[in-house]
Protein backbone atom coordinates (compact mmCIF):
# COMPACT_ATOMS: atom_id res chain seq x y z
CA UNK A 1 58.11 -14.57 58.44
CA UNK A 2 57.08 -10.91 59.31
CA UNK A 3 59.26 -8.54 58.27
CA UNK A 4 58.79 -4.32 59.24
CA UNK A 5 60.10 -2.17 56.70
CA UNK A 6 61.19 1.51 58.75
CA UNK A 7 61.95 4.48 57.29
CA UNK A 8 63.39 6.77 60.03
CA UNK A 9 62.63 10.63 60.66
CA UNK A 10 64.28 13.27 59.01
CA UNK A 11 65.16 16.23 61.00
CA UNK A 12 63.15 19.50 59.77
CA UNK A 13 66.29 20.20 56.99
CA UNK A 14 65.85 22.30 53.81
CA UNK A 15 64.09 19.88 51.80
CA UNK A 16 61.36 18.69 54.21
CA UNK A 17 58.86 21.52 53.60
CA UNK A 18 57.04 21.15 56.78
CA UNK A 19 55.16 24.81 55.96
CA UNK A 20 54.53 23.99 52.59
CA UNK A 21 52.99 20.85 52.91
CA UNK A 22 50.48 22.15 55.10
CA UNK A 23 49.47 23.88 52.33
CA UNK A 24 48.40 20.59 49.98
CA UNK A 25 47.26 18.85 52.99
CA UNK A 26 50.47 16.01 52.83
CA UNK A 27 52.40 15.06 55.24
CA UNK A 28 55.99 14.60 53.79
CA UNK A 29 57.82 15.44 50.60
CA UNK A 30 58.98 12.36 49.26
CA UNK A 31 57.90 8.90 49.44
CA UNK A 32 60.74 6.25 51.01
CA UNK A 33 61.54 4.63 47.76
CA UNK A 34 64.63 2.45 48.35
CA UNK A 35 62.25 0.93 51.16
CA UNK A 36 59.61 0.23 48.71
CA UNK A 37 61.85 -1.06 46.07
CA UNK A 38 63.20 -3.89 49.05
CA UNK A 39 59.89 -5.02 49.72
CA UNK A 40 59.68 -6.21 46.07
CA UNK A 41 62.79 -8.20 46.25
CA UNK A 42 60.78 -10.26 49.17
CA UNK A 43 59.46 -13.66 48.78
CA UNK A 44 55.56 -14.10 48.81
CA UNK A 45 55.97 -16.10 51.71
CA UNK A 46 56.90 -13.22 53.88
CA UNK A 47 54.05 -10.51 55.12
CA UNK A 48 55.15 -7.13 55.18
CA UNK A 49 54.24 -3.88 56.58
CA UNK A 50 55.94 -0.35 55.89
CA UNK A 51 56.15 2.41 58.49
CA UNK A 52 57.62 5.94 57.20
CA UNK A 53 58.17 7.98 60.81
CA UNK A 54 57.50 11.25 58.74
CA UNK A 55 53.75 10.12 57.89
CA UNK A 56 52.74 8.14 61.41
CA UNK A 57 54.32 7.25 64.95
CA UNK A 58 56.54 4.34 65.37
CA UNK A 59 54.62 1.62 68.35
CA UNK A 60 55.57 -0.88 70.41
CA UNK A 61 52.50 -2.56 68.82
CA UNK A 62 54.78 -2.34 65.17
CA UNK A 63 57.45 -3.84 66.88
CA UNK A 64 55.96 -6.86 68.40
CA UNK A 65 53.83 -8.01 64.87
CA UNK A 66 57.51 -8.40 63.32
CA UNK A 67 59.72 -11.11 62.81
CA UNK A 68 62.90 -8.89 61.79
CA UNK A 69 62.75 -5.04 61.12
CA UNK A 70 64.44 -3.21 58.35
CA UNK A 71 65.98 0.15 58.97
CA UNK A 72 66.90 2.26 55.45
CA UNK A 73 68.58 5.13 56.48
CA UNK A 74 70.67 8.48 55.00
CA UNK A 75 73.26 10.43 56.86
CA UNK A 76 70.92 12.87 58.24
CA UNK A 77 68.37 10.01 59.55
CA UNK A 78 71.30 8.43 61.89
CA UNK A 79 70.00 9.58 65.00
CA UNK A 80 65.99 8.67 64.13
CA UNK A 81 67.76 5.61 62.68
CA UNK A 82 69.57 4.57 65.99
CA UNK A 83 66.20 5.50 67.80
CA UNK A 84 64.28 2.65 66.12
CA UNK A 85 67.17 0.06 66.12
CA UNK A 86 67.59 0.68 69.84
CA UNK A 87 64.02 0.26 70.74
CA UNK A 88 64.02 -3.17 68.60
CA UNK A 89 66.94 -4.71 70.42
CA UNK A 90 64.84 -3.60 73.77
CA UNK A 91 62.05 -5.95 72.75
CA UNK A 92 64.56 -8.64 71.72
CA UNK A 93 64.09 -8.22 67.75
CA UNK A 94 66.46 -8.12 65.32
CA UNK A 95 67.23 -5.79 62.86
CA UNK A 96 68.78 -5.44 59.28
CA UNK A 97 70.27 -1.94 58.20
CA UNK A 98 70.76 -1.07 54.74
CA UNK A 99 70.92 2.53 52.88
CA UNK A 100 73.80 4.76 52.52
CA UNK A 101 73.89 5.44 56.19
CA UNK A 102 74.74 2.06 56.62
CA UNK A 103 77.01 1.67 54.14
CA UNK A 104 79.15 4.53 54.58
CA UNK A 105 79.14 4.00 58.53
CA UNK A 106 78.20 0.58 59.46
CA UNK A 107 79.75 1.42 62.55
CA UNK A 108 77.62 4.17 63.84
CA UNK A 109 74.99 1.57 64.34
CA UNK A 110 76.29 -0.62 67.11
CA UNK A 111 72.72 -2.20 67.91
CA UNK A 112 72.04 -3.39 64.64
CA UNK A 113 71.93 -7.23 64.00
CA UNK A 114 72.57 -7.87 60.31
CA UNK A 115 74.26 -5.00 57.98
CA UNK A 116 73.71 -4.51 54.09
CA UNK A 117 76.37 -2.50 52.75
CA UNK A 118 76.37 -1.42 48.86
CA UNK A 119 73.18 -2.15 46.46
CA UNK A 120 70.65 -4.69 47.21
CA UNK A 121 69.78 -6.44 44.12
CA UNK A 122 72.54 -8.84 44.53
CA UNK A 123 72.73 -9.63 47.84
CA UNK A 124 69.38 -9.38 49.69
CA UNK A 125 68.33 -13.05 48.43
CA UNK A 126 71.66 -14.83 50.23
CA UNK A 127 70.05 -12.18 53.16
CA UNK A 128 66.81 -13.40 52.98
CA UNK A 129 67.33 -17.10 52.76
CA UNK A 130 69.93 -16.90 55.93
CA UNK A 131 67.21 -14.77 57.53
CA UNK A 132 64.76 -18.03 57.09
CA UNK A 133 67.90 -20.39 58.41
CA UNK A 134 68.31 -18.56 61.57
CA UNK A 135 72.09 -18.06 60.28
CA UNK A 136 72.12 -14.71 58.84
CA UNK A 137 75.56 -12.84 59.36
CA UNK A 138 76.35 -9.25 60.89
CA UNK A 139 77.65 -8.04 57.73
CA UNK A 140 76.80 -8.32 54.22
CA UNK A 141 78.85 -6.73 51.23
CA UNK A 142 77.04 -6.41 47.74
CA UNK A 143 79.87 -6.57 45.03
CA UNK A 144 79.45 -5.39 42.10
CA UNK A 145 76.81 -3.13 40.57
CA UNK A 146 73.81 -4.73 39.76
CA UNK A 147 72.48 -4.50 36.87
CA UNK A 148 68.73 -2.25 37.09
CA UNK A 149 67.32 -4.37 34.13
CA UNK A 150 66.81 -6.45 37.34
CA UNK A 151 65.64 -4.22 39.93
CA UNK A 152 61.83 -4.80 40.71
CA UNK A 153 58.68 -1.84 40.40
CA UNK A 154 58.29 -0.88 44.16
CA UNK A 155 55.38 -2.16 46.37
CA UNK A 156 53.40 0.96 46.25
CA UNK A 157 50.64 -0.78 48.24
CA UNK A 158 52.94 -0.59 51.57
CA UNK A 159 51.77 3.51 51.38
CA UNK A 160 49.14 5.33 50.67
CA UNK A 161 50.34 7.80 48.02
CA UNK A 162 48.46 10.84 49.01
CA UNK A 163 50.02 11.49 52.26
CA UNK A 164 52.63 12.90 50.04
CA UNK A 165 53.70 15.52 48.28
CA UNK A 166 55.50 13.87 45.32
CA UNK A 167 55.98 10.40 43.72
CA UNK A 168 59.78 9.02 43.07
CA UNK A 169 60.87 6.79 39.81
CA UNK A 170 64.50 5.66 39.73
CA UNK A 171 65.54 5.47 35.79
CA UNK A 172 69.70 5.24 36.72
CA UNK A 173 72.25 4.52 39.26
CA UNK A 174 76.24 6.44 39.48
CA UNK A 175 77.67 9.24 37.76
CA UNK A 176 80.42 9.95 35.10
CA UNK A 177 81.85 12.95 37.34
CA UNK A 178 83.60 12.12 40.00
CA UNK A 179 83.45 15.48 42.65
CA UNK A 180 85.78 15.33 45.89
CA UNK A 181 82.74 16.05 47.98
CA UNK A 182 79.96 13.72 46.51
CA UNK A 183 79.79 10.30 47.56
CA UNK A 184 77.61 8.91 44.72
CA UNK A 185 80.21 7.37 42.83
CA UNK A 186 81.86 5.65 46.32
CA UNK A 187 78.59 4.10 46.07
CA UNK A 188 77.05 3.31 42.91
CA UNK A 189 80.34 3.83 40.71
CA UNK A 190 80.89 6.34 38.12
CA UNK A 191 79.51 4.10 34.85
CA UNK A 192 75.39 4.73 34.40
CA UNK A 193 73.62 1.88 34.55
CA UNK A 194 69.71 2.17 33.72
CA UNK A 195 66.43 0.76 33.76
CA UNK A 196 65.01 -0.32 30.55
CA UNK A 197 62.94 2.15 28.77
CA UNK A 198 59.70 -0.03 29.36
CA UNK A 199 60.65 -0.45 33.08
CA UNK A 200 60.31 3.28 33.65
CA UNK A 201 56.99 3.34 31.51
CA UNK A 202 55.24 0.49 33.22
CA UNK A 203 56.52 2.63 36.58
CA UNK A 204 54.56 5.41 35.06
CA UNK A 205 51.38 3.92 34.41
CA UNK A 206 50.92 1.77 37.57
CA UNK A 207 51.23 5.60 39.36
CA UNK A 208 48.73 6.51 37.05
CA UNK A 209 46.25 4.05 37.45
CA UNK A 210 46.98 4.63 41.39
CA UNK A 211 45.17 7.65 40.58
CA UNK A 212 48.11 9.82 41.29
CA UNK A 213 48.34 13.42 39.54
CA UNK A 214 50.92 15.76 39.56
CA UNK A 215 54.70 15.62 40.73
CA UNK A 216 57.09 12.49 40.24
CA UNK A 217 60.52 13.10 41.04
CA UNK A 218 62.92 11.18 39.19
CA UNK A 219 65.62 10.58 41.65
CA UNK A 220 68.63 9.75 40.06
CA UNK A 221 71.72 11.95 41.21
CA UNK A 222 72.13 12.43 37.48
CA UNK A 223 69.81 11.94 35.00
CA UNK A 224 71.89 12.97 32.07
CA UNK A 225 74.45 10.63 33.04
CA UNK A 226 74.24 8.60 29.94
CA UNK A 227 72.33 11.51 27.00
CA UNK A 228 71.98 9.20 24.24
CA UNK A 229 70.44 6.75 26.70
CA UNK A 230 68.21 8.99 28.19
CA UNK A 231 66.84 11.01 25.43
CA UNK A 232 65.64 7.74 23.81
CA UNK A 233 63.66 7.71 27.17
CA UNK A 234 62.12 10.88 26.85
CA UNK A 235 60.80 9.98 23.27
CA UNK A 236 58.93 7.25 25.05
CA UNK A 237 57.97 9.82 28.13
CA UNK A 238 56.48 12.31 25.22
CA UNK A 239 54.46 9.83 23.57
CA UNK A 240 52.98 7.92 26.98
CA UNK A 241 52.59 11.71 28.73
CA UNK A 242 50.27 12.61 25.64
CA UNK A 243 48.46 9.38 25.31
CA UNK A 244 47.26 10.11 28.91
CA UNK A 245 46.73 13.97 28.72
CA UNK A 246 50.01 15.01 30.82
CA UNK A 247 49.51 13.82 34.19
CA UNK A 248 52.60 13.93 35.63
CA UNK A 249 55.16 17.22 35.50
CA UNK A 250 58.52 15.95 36.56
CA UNK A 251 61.72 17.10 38.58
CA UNK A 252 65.09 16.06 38.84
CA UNK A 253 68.34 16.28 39.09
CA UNK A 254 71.44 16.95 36.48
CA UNK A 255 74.58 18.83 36.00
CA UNK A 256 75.30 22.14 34.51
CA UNK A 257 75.89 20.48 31.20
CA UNK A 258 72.26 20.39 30.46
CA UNK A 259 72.58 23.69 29.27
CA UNK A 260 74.83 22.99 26.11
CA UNK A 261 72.40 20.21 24.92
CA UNK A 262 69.63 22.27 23.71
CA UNK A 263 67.85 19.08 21.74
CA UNK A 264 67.94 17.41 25.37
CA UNK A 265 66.47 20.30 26.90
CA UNK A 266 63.61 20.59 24.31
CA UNK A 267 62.73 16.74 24.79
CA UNK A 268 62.37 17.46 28.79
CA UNK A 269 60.44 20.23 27.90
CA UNK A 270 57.98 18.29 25.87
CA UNK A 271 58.05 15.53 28.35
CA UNK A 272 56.36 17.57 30.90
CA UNK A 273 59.82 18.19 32.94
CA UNK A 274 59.73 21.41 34.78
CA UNK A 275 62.46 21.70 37.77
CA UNK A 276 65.70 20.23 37.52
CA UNK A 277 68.14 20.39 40.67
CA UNK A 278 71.76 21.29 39.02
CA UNK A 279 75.21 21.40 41.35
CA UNK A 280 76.29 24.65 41.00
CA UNK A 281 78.23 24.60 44.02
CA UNK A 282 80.18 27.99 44.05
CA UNK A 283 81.83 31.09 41.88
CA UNK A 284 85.04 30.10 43.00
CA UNK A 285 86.68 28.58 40.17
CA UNK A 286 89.75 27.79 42.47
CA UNK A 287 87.57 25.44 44.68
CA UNK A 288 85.65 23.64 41.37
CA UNK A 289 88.97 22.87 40.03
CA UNK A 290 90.03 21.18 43.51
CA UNK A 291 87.24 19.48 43.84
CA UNK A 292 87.66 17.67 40.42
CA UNK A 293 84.25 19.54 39.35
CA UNK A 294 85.54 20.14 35.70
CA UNK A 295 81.61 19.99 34.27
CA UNK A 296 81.47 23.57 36.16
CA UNK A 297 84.50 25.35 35.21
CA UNK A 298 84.94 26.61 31.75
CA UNK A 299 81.24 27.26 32.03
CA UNK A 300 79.30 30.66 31.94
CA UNK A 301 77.11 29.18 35.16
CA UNK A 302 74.55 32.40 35.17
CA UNK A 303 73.76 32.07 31.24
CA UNK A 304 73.78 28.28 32.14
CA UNK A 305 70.89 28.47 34.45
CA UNK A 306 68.82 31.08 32.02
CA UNK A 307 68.89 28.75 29.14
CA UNK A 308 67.88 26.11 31.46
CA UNK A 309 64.97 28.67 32.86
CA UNK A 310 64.35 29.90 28.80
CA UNK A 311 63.60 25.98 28.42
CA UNK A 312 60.72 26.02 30.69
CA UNK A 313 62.39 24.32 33.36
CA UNK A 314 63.13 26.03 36.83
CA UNK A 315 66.57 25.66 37.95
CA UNK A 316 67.32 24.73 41.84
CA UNK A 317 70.42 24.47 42.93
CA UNK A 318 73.11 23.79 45.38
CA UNK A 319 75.98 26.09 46.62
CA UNK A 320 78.50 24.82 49.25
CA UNK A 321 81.10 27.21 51.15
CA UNK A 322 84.06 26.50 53.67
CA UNK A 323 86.37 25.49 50.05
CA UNK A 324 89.94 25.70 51.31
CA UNK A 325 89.77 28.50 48.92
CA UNK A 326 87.12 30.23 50.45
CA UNK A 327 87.43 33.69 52.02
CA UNK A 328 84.84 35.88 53.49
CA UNK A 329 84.02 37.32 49.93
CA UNK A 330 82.87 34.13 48.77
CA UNK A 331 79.23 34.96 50.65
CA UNK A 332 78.74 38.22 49.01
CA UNK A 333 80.16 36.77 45.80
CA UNK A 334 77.50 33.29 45.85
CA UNK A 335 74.45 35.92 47.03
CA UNK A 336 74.79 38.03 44.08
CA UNK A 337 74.91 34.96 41.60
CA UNK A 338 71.66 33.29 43.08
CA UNK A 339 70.15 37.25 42.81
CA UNK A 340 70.92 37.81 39.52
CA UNK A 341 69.99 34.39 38.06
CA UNK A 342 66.33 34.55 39.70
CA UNK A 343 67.18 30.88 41.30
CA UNK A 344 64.72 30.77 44.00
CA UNK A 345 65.37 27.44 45.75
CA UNK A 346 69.37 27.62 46.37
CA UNK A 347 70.04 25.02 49.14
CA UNK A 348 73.33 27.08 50.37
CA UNK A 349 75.17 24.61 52.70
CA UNK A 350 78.58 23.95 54.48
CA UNK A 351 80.78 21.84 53.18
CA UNK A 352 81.10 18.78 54.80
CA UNK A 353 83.17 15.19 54.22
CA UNK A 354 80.90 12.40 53.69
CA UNK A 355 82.65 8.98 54.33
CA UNK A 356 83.99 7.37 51.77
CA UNK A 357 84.53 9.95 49.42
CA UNK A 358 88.07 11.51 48.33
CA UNK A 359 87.48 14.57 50.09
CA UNK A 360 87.01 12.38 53.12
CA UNK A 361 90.11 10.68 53.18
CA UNK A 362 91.94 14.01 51.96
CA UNK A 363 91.13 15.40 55.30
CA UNK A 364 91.68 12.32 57.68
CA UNK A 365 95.30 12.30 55.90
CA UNK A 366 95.40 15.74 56.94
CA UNK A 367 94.14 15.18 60.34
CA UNK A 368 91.75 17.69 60.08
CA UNK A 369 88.31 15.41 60.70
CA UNK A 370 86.20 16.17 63.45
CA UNK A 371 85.80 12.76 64.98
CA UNK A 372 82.49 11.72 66.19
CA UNK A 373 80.50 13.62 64.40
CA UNK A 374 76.74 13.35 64.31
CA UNK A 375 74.86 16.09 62.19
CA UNK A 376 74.80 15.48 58.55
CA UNK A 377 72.88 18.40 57.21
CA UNK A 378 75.07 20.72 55.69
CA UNK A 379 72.14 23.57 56.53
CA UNK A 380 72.68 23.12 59.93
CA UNK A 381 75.42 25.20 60.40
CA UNK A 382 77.85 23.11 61.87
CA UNK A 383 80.96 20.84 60.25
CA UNK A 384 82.95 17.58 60.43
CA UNK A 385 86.67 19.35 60.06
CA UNK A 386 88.43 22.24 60.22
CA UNK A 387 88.05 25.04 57.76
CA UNK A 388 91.47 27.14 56.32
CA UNK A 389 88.63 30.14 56.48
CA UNK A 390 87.85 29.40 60.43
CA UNK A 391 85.09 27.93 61.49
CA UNK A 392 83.83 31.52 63.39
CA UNK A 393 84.16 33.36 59.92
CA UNK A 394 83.02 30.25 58.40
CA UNK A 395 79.34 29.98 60.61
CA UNK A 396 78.82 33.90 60.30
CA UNK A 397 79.20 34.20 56.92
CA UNK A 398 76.73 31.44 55.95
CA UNK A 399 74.40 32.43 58.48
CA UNK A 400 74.43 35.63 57.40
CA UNK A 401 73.90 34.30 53.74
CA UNK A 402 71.29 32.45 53.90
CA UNK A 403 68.87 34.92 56.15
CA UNK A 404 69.50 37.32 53.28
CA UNK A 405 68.69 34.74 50.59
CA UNK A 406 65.19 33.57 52.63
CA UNK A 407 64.39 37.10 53.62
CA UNK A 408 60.95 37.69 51.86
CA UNK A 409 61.72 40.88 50.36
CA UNK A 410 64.84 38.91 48.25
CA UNK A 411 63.12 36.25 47.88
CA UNK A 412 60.15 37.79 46.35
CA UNK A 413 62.89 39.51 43.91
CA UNK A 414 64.18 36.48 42.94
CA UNK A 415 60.88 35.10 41.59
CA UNK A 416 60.35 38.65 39.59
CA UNK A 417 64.06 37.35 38.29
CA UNK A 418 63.37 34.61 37.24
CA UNK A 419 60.07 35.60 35.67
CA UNK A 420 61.84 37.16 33.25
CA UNK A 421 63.16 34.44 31.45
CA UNK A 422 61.28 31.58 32.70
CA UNK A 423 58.55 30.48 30.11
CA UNK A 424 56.41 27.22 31.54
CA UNK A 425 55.64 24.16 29.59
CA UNK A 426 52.63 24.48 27.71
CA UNK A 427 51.15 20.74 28.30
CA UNK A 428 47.71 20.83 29.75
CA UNK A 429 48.58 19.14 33.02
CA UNK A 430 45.27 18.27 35.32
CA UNK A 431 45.16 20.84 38.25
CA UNK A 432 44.86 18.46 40.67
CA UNK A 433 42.19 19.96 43.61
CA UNK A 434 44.66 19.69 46.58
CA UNK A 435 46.59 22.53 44.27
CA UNK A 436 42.95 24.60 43.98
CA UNK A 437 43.20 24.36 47.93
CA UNK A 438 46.36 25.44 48.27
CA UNK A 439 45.70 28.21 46.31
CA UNK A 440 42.85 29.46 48.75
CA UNK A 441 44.75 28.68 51.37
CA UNK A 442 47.10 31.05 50.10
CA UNK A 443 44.88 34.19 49.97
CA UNK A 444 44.15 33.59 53.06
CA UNK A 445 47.03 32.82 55.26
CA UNK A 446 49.61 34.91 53.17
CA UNK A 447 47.42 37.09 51.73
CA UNK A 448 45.62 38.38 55.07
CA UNK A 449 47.54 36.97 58.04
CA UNK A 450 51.25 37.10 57.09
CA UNK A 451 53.42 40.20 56.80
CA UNK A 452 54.22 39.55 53.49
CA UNK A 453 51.17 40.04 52.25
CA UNK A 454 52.06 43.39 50.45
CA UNK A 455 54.85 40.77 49.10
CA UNK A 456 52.29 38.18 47.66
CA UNK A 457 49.07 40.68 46.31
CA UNK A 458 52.08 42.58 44.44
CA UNK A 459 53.04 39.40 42.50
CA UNK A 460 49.51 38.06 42.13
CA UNK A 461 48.88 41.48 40.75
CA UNK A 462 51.44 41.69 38.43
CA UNK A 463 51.70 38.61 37.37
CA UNK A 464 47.86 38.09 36.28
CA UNK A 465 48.06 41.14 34.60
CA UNK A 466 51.74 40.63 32.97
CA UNK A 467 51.94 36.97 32.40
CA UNK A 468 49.02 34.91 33.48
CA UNK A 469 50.46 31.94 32.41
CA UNK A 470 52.94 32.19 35.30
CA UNK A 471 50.49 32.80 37.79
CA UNK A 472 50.11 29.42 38.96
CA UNK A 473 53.83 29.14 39.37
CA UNK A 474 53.83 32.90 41.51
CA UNK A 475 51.42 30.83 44.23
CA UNK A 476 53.88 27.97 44.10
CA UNK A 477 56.62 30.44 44.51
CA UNK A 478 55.29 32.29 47.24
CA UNK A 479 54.51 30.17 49.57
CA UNK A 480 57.77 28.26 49.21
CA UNK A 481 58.78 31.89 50.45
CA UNK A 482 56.96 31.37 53.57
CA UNK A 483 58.28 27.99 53.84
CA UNK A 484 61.74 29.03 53.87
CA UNK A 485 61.38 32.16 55.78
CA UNK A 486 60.18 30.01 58.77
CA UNK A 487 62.81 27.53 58.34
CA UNK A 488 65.91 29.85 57.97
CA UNK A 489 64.24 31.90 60.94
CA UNK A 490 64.15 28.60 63.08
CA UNK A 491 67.61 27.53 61.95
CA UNK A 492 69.00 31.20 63.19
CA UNK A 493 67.34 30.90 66.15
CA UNK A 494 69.09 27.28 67.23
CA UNK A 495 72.52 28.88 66.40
């Protein structure tokens, strides 16, 4: 059989980097990994064929070679998602729908054949071999959590690797924290369960002998979910990243506790890690305690995130308003924290209630759900229930937030922050020559053409002659600040 892995488009949010990428020459961030994980758990007997919307147009001409096409989808792909699954049932083919989309909200996709809710490891080879029958049913429920000792390398093959921006590894499933908000433990449970060290390794080299340099984002929602586990990891990381002359520099996510583990933080450091994504969420200590986010609260957050940055490891983070202990100071209150921490990257959304999680069914008991509700990115200036702040006082303030936070000017000041305490790693990574590119790029489309430019030669200027170790990282920096200029101007405009 032919089976037509899809990955659907995500809208332009805050973590597609459409400016960016033009930049390095790639066409999307991050590769579609839970697709390319799937296609291992295939049988030879099937041929396969991967199309990721973000890198090439969907065709009739895709359609018609398959057998059965598989949608993956997250919240924010459901209308892309839909798209694809309508245009299959057009042409009579049937579809299978898997990914937490589809598992949160298996009925938002009314058009879809054959639905995978949960983890696939279990369940996709009862899927598969009803598939072959001609008896497959409309739903399928993985129970359990598998167990990642058995989950398969990804088929790499399906993409060509430098149409993007960075490479994904998966070392860990769940989290230990359990947040109102955050929906990763309705799915993958709050106990870690991991790859074997030598999974993760073997990962690592078949990405290197891809002859892939640079970024690999490991994507687990925690990665310090299980320390002991994961700093035996790192010891391997160290001693694989040296055999091959640093290759990779890595970025993930963890929470704030990071920061009170300093041996952890010096094993990332010599495993080439150098961006970590932590949950800050907000300065209201009111709203962390509500949400269950004890990790956060009898925390100093701001000397958090400078050890973090002392380490050698950038800090990006996430802030969320519209708490039912919000007011309008929280804005003003949230700005000067990201400020006066240098965090550059601070993906400031609304809150919104994902299905499935406690904060969820908090607010259906309430009866304070916006029903039907179809935009899933909390950037986008819109939400699924009814704030106690107002939802006028609630859209202005966070508008109003986030066009000061991408405004060059702060930006730029932010990066001068945060080159303060921010030392990089020292590990002689290869400069790969899309980065050389950029770089020209840079002195010419920020440097010359862009109104910043007084912005940019300032930094360039005093960073060579300051720290010239951090000047790579200052033409990173800035034209992330273009990046997010355009996007929060575009954003602003639509509202």
């Amino acid at each position: 059989m032919k089976a037509l892995l899809v990955y659907p488009e995500c809208p332009n949010s805050f973590w597609k980097y459409p400016e960016a990428l033009k930049y390095v020459g790639r066409k999307a961030a991050f590769v579609p990994l839970g697709l390319l994980t799937i296609a291992a758990m295939f049988p030879d007997s099937w041929e396969l064929k991967l199309v990721d919307l973000n890198v090439e147009s969907f065709t009739d001409r895709h359609i018609e070679w398959a057998d059965v096409v598989f949608v993956s989808a997250m919240h924010i792909q459901l209308r892309s998602a839909n798209e694809v699954i309508a245009r299959c049932y057009a042409k009579g083919k049937k579809t299978v729908g898997g990914g937490p989309a589809f598992t949160s909200s298996p009925e938002k996709f009314p058009l879809t054949n054959h639905i995978l809710r949960g983890e696939a490891e279990n369940i996709f080879p009862f899927l598969i071999s009803d598939l072959e029958r001609g008896r497959a049913k409309k739903l399928y429920r993985s129970e359990g959590y598998p167990d990642l000792a058995d989950s398969p390398v990804p088929r790499w093959d399906l993409v060509n690797i430098h149409q993007y921006g960075t490479m994904s590894v998966q070392y860990c499933r769940g989290c230990p924290f359990d947040c109102e908000f955050c929906d990763v433990v309705s799915i993958f449970g709050r106990k870690i369960r991991k790859k074997r060290r030598e999974q993760i390794i073997a990962e690592l080299e078949i990405l290197y002998r891809l002859g892939w340099r640079g970024s690999v984002f490991f994507v687990d929602d925690n990665f310090i979910g299980n320390i002991p586990a994961v700093k035996m990891l790192l010891k391997d990381i160290i001693e694989w990243q040296k055999s091959r002359s640093y290759p990779f520099k890595f970025l993930t996510q963890a929470s704030i506790n990071l920061a009170k583990d300093r041996d952890l933080l010096r094993l990332m450091e010599k495993s080439n890690f150098h961006e970590v994504f932590v949950g800050i969420e907000t300065t209201n200590r009111d709203a962390l305690k509500a949400w269950g986010k004890q990790q956060n609260v009898n925390v100093d957050l701001a000397e958090a995130v400078r050890t973090i940055q002392h380490s050698g490891i950038k800090v990006m983070a996430g802030f969320v308003v519209g708490s039912d202990f919000d007011n309008p100071e929280i804005f003003d209150d949230i700005k000067n924290f990201i400020m006066e921490t240098g965090i550059t990257i601070a993906m400031a959304g609304i809150l919104i209630a994902l299905p499935g999680t406690r904060l969820w069914k908090r607010l259906k008991a309430e009866s304070r759900l916006i029903e039907d509700f179809g935009q899933w990115d909390n950037t986008a200036s819109v939400t699924n229930f009814n704030p106690i702040m107002g939802v006028e006082a609630l859209l202005a303030g966070y508008l109003g937030l986030i066009q000061y936070l991408y405004r060059a000017e702060n930006y730029y000041k932010r990066i001068s922050k945060m080159f303060e305490v921010y030392r990089p790693t020292k590990k002689s990574i290869i400069i790969p020559p899309r980065d050389i590119k950029a770089f020209l790029k840079s002195l010419w489309r920020i440097g010359i053409l862009s109104k910043n430019r007084k912005l940019y030669w300032h930094l360039m200027w005093n960073t060579a002659r300051e720290n010239p170790s951090l000047f790579p990282e200052a033409i990173v920096q800035a034209i992330l600040a273009e990046n997010f200029e355009r996007f929060v101007s575009k954003m602003a405009t639509r509202n």
